[in-house]
C-alpha atoms as a PDB file:
ATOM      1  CA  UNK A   1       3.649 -27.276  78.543  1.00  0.00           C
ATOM      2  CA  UNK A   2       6.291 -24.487  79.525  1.00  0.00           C
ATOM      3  CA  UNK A   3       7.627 -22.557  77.174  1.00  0.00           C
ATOM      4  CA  UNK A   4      11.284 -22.001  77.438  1.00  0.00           C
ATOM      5  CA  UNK A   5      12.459 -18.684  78.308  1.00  0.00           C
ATOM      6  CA  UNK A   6      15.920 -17.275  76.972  1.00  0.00           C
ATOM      7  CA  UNK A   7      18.984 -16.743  79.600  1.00  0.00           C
ATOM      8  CA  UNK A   8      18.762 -12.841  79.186  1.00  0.00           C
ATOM      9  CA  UNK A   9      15.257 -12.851  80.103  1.00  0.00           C
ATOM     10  CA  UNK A  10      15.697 -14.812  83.011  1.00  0.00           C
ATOM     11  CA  UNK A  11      18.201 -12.413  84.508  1.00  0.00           C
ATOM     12  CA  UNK A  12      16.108  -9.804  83.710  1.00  0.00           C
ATOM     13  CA  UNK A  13      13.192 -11.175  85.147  1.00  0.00           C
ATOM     14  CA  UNK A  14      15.124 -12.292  88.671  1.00  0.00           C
ATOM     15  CA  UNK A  15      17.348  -9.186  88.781  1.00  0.00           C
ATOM     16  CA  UNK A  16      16.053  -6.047  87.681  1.00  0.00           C
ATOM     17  CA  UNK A  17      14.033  -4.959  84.751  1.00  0.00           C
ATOM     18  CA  UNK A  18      16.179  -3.787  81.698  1.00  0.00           C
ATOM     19  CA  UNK A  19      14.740  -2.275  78.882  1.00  0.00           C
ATOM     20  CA  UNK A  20      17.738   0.139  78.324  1.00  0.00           C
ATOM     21  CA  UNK A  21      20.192  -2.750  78.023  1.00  0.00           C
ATOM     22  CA  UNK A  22      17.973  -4.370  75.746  1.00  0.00           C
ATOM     23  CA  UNK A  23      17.641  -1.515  73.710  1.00  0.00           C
ATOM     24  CA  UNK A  24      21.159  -0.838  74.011  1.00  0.00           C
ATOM     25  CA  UNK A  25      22.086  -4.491  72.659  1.00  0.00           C
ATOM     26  CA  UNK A  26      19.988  -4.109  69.835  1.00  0.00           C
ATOM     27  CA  UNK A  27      20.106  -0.593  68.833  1.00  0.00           C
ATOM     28  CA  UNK A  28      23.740  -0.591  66.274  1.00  0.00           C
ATOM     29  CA  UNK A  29      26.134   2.053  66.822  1.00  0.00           C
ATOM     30  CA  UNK A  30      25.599   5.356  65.089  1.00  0.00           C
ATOM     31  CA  UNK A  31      29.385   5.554  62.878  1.00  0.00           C
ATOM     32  CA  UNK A  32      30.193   8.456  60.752  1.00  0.00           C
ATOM     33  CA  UNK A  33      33.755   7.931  58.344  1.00  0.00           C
ATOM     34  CA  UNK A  34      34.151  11.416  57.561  1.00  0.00           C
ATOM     35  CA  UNK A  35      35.673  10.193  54.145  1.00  0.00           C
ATOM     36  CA  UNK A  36      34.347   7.706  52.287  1.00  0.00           C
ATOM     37  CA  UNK A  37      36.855   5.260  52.423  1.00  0.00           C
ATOM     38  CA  UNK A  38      36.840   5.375  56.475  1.00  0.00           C
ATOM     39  CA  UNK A  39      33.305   4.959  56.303  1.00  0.00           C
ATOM     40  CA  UNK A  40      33.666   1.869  54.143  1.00  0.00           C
ATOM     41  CA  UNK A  41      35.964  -0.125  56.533  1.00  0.00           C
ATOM     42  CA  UNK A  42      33.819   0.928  59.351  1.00  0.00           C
ATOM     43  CA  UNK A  43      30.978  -1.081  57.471  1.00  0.00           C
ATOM     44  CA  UNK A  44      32.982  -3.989  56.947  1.00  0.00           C
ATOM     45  CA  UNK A  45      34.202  -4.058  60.281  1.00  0.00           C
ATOM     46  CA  UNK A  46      31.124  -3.442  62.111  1.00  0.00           C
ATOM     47  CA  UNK A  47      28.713  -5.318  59.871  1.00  0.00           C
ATOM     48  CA  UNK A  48      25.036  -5.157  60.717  1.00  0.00           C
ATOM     49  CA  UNK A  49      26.153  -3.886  64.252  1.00  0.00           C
ATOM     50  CA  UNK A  50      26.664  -0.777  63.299  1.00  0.00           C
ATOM     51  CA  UNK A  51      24.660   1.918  60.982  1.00  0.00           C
ATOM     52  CA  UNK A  52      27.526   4.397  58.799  1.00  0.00           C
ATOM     53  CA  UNK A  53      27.451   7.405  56.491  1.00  0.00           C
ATOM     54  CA  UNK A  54      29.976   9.240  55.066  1.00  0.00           C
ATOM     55  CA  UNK A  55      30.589  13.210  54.922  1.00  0.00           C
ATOM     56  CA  UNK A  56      32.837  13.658  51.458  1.00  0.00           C
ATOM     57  CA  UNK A  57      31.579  10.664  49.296  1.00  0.00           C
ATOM     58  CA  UNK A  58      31.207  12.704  46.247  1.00  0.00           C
ATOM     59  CA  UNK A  59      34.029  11.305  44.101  1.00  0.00           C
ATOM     60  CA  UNK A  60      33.938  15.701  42.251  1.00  0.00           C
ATOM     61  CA  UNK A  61      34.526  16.814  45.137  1.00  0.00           C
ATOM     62  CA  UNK A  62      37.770  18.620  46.019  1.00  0.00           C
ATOM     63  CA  UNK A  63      38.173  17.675  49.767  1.00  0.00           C
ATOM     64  CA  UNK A  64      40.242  20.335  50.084  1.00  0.00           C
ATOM     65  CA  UNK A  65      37.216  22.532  49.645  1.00  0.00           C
ATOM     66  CA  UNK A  66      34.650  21.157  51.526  1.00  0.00           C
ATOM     67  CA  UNK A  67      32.183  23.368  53.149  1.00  0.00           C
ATOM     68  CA  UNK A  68      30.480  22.711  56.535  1.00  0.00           C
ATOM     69  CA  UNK A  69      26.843  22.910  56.739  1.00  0.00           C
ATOM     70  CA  UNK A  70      24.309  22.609  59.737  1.00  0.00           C
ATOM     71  CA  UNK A  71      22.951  19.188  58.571  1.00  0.00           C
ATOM     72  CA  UNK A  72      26.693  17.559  58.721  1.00  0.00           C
ATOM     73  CA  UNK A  73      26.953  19.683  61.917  1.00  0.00           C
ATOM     74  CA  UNK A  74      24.115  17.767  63.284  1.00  0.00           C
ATOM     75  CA  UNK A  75      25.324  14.424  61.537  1.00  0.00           C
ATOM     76  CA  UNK A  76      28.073  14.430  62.919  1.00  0.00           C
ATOM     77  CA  UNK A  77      26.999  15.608  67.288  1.00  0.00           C
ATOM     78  CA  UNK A  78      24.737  12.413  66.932  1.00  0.00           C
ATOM     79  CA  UNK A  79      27.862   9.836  66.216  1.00  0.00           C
ATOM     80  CA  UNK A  80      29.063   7.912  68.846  1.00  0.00           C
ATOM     81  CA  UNK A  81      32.156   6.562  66.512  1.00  0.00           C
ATOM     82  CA  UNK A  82      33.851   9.185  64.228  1.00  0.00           C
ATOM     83  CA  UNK A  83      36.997   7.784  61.868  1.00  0.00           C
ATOM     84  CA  UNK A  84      38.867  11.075  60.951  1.00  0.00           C
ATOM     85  CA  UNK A  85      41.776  11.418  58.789  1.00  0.00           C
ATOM     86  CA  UNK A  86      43.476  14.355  60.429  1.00  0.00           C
ATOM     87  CA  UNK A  87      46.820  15.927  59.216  1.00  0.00           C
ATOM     88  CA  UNK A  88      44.939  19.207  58.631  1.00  0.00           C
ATOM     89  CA  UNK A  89      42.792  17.394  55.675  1.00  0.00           C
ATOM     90  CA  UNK A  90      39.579  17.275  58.061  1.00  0.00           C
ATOM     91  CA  UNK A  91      40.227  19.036  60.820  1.00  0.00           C
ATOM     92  CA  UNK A  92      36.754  21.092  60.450  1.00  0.00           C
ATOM     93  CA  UNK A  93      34.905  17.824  61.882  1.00  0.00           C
ATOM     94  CA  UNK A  94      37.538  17.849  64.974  1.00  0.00           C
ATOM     95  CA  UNK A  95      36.230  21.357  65.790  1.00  0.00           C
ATOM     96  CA  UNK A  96      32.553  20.453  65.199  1.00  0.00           C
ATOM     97  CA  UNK A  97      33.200  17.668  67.269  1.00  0.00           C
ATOM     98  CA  UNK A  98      34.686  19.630  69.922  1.00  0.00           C
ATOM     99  CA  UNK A  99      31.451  21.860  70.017  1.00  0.00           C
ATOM    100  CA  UNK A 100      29.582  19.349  70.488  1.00  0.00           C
ATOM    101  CA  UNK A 101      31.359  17.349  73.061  1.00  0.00           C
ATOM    102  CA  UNK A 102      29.603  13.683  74.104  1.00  0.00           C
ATOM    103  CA  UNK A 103      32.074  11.952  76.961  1.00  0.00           C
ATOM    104  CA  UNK A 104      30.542   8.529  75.527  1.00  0.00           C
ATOM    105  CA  UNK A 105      32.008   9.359  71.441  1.00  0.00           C
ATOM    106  CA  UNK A 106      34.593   7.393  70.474  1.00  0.00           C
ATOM    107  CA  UNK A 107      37.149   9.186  68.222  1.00  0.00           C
ATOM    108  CA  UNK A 108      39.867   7.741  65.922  1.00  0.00           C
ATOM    109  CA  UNK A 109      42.034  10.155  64.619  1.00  0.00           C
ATOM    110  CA  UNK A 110      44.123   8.326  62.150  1.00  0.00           C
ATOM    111  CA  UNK A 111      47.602  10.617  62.348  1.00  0.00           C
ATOM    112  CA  UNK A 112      46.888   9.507  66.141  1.00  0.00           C
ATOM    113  CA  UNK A 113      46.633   6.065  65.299  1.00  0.00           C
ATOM    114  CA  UNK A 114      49.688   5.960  63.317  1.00  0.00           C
ATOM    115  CA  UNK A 115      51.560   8.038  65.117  1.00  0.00           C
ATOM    116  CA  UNK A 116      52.364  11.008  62.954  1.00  0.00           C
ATOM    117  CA  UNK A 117      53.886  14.414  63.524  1.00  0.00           C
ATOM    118  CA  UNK A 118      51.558  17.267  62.780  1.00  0.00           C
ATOM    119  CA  UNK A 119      54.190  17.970  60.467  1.00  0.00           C
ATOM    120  CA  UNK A 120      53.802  14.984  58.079  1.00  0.00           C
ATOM    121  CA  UNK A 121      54.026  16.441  54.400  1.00  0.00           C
ATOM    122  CA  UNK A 122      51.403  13.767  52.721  1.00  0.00           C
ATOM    123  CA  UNK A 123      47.710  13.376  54.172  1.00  0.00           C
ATOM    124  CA  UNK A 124      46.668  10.595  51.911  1.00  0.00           C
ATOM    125  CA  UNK A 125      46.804   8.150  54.407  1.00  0.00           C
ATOM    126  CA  UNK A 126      44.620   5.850  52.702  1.00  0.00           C
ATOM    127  CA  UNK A 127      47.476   4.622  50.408  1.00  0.00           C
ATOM    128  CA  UNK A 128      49.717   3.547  52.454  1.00  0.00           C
ATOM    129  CA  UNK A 129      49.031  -0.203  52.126  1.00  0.00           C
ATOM    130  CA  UNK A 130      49.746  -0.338  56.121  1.00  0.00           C
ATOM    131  CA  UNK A 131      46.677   2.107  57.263  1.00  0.00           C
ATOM    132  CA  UNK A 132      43.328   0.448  56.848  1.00  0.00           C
ATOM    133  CA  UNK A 133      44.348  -2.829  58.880  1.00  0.00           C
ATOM    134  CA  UNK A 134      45.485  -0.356  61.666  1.00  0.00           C
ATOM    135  CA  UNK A 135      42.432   1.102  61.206  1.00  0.00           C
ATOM    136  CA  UNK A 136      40.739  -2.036  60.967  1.00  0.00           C
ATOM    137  CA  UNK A 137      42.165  -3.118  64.220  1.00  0.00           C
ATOM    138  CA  UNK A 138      41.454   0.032  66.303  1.00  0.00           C
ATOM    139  CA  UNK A 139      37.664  -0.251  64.766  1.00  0.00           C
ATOM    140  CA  UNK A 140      37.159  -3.666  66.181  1.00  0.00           C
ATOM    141  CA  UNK A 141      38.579  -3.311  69.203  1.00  0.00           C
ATOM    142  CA  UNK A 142      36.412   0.030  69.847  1.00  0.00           C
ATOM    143  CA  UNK A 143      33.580  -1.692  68.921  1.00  0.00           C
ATOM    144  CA  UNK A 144      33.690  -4.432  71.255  1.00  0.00           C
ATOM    145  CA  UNK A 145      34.055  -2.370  74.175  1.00  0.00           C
ATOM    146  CA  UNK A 146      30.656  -0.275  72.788  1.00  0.00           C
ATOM    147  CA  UNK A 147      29.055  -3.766  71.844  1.00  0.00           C
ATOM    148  CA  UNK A 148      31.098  -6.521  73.871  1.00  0.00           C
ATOM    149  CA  UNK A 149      28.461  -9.415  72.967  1.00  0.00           C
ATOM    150  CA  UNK A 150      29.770  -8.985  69.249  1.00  0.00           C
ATOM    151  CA  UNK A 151      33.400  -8.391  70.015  1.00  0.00           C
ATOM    152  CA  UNK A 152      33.878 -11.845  68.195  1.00  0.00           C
ATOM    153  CA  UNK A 153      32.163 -10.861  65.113  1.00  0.00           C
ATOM    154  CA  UNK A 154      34.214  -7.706  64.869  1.00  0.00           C
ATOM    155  CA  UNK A 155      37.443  -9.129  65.809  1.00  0.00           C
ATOM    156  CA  UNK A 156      36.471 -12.114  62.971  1.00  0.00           C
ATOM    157  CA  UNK A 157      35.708  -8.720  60.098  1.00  0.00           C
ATOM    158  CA  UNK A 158      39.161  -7.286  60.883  1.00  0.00           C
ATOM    159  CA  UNK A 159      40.686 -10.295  60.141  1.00  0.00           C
ATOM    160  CA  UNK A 160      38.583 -11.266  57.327  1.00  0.00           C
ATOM    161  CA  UNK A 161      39.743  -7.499  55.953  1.00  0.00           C
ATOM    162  CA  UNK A 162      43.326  -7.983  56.736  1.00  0.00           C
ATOM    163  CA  UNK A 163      43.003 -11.038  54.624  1.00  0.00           C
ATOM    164  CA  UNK A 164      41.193  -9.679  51.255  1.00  0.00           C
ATOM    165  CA  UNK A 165      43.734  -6.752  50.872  1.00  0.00           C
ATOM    166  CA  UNK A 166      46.318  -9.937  49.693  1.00  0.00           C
ATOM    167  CA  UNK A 167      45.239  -9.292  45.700  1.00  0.00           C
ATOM    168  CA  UNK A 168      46.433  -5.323  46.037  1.00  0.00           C
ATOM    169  CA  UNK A 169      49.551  -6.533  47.995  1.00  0.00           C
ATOM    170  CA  UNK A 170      50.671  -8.699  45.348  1.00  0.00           C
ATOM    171  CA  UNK A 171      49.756  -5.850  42.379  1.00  0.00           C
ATOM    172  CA  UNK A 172      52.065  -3.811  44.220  1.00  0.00           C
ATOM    173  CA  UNK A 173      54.935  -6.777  45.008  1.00  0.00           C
ATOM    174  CA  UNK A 174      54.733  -7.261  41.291  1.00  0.00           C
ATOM    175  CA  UNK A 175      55.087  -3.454  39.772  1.00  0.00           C
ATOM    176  CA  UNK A 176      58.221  -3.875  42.597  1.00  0.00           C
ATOM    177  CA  UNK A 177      59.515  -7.136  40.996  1.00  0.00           C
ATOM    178  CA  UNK A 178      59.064  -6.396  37.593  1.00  0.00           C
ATOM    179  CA  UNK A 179      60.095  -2.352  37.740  1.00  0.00           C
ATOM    180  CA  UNK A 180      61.820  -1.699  40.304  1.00  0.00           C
ATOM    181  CA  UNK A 181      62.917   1.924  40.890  1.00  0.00           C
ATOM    182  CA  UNK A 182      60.254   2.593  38.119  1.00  0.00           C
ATOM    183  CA  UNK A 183      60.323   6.628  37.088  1.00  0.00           C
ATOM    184  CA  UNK A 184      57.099   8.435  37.717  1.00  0.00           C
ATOM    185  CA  UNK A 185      55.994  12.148  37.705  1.00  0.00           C
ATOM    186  CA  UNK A 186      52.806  13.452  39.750  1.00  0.00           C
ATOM    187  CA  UNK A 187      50.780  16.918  40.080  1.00  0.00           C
ATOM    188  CA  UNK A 188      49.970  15.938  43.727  1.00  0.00           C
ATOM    189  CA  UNK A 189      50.909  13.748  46.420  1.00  0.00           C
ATOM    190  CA  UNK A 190      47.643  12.005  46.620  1.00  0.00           C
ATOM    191  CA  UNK A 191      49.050   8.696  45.414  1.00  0.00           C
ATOM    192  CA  UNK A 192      52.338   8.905  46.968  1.00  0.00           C
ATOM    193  CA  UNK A 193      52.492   6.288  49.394  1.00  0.00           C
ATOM    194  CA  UNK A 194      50.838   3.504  46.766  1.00  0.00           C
ATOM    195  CA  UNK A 195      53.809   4.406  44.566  1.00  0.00           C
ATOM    196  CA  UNK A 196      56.759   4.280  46.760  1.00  0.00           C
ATOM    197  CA  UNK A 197      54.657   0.561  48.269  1.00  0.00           C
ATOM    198  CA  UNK A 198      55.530  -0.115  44.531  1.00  0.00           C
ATOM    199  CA  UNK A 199      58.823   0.742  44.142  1.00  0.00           C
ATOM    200  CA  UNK A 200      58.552   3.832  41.890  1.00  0.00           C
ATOM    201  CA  UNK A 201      60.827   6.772  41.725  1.00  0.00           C
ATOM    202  CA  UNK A 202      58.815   9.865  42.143  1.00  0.00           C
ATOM    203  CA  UNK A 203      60.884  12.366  39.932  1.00  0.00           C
ATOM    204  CA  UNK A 204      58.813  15.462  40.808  1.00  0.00           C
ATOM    205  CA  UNK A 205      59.681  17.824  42.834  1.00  0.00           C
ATOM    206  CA  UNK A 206      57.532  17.649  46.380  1.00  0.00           C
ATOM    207  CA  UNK A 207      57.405  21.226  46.684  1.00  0.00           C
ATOM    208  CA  UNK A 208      55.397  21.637  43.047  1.00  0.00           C
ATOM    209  CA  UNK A 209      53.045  18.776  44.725  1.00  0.00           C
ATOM    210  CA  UNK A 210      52.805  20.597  47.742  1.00  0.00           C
ATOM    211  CA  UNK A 211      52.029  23.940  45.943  1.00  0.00           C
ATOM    212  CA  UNK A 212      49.286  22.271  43.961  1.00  0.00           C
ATOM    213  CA  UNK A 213      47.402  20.254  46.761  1.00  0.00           C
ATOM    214  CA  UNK A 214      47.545  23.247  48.713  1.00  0.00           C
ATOM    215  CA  UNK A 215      46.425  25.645  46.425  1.00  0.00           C
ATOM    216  CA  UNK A 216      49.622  28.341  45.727  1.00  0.00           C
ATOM    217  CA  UNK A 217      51.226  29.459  43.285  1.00  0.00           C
ATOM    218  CA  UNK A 218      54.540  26.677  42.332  1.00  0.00           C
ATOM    219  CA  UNK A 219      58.201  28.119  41.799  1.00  0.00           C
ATOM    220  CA  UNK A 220      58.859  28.612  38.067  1.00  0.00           C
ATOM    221  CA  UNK A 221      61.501  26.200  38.358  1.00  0.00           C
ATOM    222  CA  UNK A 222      59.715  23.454  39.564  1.00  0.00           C
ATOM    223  CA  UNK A 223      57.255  23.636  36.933  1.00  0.00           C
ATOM    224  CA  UNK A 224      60.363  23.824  34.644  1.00  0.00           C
ATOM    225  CA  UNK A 225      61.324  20.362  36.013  1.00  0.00           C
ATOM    226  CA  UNK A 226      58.311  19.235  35.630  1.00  0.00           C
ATOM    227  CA  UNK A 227      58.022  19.916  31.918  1.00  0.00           C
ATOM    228  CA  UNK A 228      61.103  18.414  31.207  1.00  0.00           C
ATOM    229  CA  UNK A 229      60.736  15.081  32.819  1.00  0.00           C
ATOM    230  CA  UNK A 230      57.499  15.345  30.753  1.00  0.00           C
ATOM    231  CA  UNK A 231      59.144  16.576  27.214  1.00  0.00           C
ATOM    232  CA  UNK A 232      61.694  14.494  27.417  1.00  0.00           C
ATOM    233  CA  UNK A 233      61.040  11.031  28.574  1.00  0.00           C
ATOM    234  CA  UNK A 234      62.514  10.650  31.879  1.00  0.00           C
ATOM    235  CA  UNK A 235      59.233   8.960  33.461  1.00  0.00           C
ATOM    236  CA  UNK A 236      57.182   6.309  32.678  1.00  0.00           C
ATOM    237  CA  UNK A 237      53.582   7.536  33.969  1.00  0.00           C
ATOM    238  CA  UNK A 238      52.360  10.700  35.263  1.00  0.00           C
ATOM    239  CA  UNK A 239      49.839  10.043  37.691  1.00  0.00           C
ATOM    240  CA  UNK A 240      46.960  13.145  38.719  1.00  0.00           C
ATOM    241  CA  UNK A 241      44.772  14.098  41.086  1.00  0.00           C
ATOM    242  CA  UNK A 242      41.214  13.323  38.906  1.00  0.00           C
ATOM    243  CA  UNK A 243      39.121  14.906  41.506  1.00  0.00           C
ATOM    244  CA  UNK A 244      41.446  18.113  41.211  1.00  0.00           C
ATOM    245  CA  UNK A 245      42.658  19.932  37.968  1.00  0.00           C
ATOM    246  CA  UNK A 246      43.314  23.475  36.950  1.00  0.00           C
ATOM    247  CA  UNK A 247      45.439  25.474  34.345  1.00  0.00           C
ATOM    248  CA  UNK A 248      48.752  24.248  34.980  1.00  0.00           C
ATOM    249  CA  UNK A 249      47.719  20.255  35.991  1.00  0.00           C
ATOM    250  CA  UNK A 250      46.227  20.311  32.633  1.00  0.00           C
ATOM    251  CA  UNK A 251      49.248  21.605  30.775  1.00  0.00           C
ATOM    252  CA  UNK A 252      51.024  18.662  32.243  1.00  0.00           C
ATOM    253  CA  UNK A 253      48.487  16.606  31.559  1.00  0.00           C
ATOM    254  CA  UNK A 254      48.373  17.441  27.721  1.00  0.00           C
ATOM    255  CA  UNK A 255      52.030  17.863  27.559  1.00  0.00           C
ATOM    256  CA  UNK A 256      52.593  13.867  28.607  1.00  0.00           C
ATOM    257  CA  UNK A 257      49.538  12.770  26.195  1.00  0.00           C
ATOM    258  CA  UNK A 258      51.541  14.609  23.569  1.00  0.00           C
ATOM    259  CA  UNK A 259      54.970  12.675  24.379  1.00  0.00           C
ATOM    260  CA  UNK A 260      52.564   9.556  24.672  1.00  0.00           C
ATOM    261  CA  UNK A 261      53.571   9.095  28.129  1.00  0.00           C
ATOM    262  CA  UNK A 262      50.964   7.298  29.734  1.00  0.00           C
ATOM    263  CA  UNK A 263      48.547   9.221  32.850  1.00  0.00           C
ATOM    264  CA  UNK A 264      46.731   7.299  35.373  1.00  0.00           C
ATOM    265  CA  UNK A 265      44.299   9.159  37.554  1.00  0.00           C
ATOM    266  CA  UNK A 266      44.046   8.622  42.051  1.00  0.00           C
ATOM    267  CA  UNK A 267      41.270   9.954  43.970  1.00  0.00           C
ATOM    268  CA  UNK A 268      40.856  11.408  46.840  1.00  0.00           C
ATOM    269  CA  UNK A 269      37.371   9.579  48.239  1.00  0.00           C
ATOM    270  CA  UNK A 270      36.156   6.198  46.608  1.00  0.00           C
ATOM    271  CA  UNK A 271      34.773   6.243  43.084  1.00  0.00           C
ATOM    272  CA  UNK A 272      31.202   5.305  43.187  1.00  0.00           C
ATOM    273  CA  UNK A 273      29.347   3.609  42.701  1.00  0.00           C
ATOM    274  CA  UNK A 274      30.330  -0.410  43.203  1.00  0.00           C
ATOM    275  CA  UNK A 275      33.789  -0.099  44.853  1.00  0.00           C
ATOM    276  CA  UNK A 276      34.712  -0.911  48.228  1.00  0.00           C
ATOM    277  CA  UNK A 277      38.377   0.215  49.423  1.00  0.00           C
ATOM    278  CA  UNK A 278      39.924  -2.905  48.826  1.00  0.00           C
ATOM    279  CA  UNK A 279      38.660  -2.770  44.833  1.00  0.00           C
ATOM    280  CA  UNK A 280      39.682   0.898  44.878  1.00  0.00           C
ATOM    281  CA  UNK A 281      43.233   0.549  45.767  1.00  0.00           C
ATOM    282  CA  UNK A 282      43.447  -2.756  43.316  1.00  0.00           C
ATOM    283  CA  UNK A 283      42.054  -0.427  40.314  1.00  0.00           C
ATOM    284  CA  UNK A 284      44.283   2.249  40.842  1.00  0.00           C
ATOM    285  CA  UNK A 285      47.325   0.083  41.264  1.00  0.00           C
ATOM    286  CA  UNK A 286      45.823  -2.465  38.181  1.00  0.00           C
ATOM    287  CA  UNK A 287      46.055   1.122  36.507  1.00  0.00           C
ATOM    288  CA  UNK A 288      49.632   1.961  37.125  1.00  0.00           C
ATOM    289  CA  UNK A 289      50.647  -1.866  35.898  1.00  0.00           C
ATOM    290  CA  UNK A 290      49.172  -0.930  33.236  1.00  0.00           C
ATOM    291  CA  UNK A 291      50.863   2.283  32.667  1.00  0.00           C
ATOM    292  CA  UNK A 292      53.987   1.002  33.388  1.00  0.00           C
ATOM    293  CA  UNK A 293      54.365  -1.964  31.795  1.00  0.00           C
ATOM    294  CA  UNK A 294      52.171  -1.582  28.817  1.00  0.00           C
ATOM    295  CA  UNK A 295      51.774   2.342  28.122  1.00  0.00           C
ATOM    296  CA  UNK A 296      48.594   2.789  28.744  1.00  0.00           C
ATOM    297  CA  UNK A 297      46.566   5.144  30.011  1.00  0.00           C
ATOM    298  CA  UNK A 298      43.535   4.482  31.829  1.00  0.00           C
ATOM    299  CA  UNK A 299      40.187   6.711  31.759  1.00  0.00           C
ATOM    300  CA  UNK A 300      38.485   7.564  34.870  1.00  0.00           C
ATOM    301  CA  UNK A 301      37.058   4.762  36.825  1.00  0.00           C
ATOM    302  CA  UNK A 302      33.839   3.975  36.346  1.00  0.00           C
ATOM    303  CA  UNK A 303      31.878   1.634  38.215  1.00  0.00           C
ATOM    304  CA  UNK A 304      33.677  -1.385  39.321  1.00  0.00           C
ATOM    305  CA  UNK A 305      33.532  -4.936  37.341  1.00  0.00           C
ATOM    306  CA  UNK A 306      31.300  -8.178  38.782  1.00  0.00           C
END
């Protein structure tokens, strides 16, 4: 009795031999996300096709102050997809990537993707609630054209992770609904763009969150400002950078705890362990609902529930 062979095997066998495109098919692409959260939708997007790691995934770590080392170096010549952020927040892996230059890499630079200026004040892409599915998009459709027998599969993820970031839209439509124009204050602009998706007035001055994600020295009158929409009531919430504090974050800090003014903390890369980006932005914005409506602050997040 004759055994049946399968199409691919056929053509093989009557065309050429080819063990390349065989290995090809079933070798998945080699993805790096050079944050965590990139790296995360690149997993969801490219399933079991592709195999992903992450270069800042240490939820301590100031981004800002990540050091290059020849292991990442190597990590990240062997990718053949990179997900960058760029705005100046990871523009070290550009250059790496530049030195080690592979015709067949394919690059998404998300300020690319979105269009941005190089002079866009906010980096913190991430929180914009319109990013990842762009993101999400560009992934699958780079994907099939490095795996095209899967293009379905990738094209079906996207969609699928279009679709399960509808519980974060509605915890922002609601903050909106229910507070609209809702005062805030913030050491940094990390969390930005989650807060204006919810309708809150960011009181502080941009240039002290400037000054203090970039590392200098604030004007004396912005910290002024600061204190007073602190001291005397004029916000709701103060939300801070947990991954990032120093003298004067911790001042304001202590100064809205002591005016029982609630503080909610953002991050920079995923918490970890047990969150995907979808639960991330949900806890963070579950956290300012919180704040807002009920006074309360929330402690850092830990790992996430179910």
């Amino acid at each position: 009795m004759l055994k049946s062979i399968p199409a691919v095997a056929v053509f093989c066998l009557v065309s050429a031999p080819c063990p390349a495109a065989a290995a090809a098919a079933a070798a998945p692409v080699k993805a790096v996300g050079v944050e965590t959260q990139y790296a995360d939708v690149i997993a969801q997007i490219g399933g079991r096709y592709v195999t992903v790691s992450a270069i800042i995934s240490d939820p301590n770590t100031d981004p800002h102050e990540f050091e290059l080392n020849p292991k990442i170096a190597a990590r990240l010549a062997g990718a053949q997809l990179v997900v960058e952020n760029g705005l100046g927040y990871d523009d070290w892996a550009g250059r790496m990537l530049d030195a080690a230059p592979d015709a067949q890499r394919r690059v998404i630079n998300v300020q690319r993707l979105l269009g941005l200026p190089d002079n866009t004040p906010n980096p913190h892409l991430w929180y914009d609630p319109l990013t990842m599915p762009r993101v999400a998009d560009a992934l699958a459709a780079i994907l099939a054209t490095m795996q095209p027998q899967h293009a379905d599969d990738f094209r079906a993820n996207a969609a699928r992770f279009d679709a399960s970031l509808g519980p974060w839209r509605a915890a922002l439509a609601a903050i909106k609904s229910a507070d609209p124009g809702v005062p805030v204050a913030v050491t940094e602009p990390v969390g930005d763009a989650l807060l204006t998706a919810a309708g809150a007035e960011i009181l502080t001055p941009f240039t002290l969150q400037a000054a203090i994600m970039n590392g200098t020295d604030p004007a004396p009158q912005d910290v002024a400002a600061q204190d007073l929409l602190l001291s005397g009531h004029k916000v709701r919430a103060l939300v801070y950078n947990e991954q990032v504090t120093d003298p004067l974050t911790a001042s304001f800090l202590a100064l809205a705890r002591a005016n029982h003014i609630p503080v909610v903390g953002v991050y920079e890369t995923m918490p970890a362990p047990g969150y995907d980006y979808q639960s991330w932005m949900l806890a963070e914005t579950m956290a300012l609902r919180a704040a807002v409506e009920h006074g309360q602050s929330t402690p850092p997040l830990g790992k996430a529930p179910g």
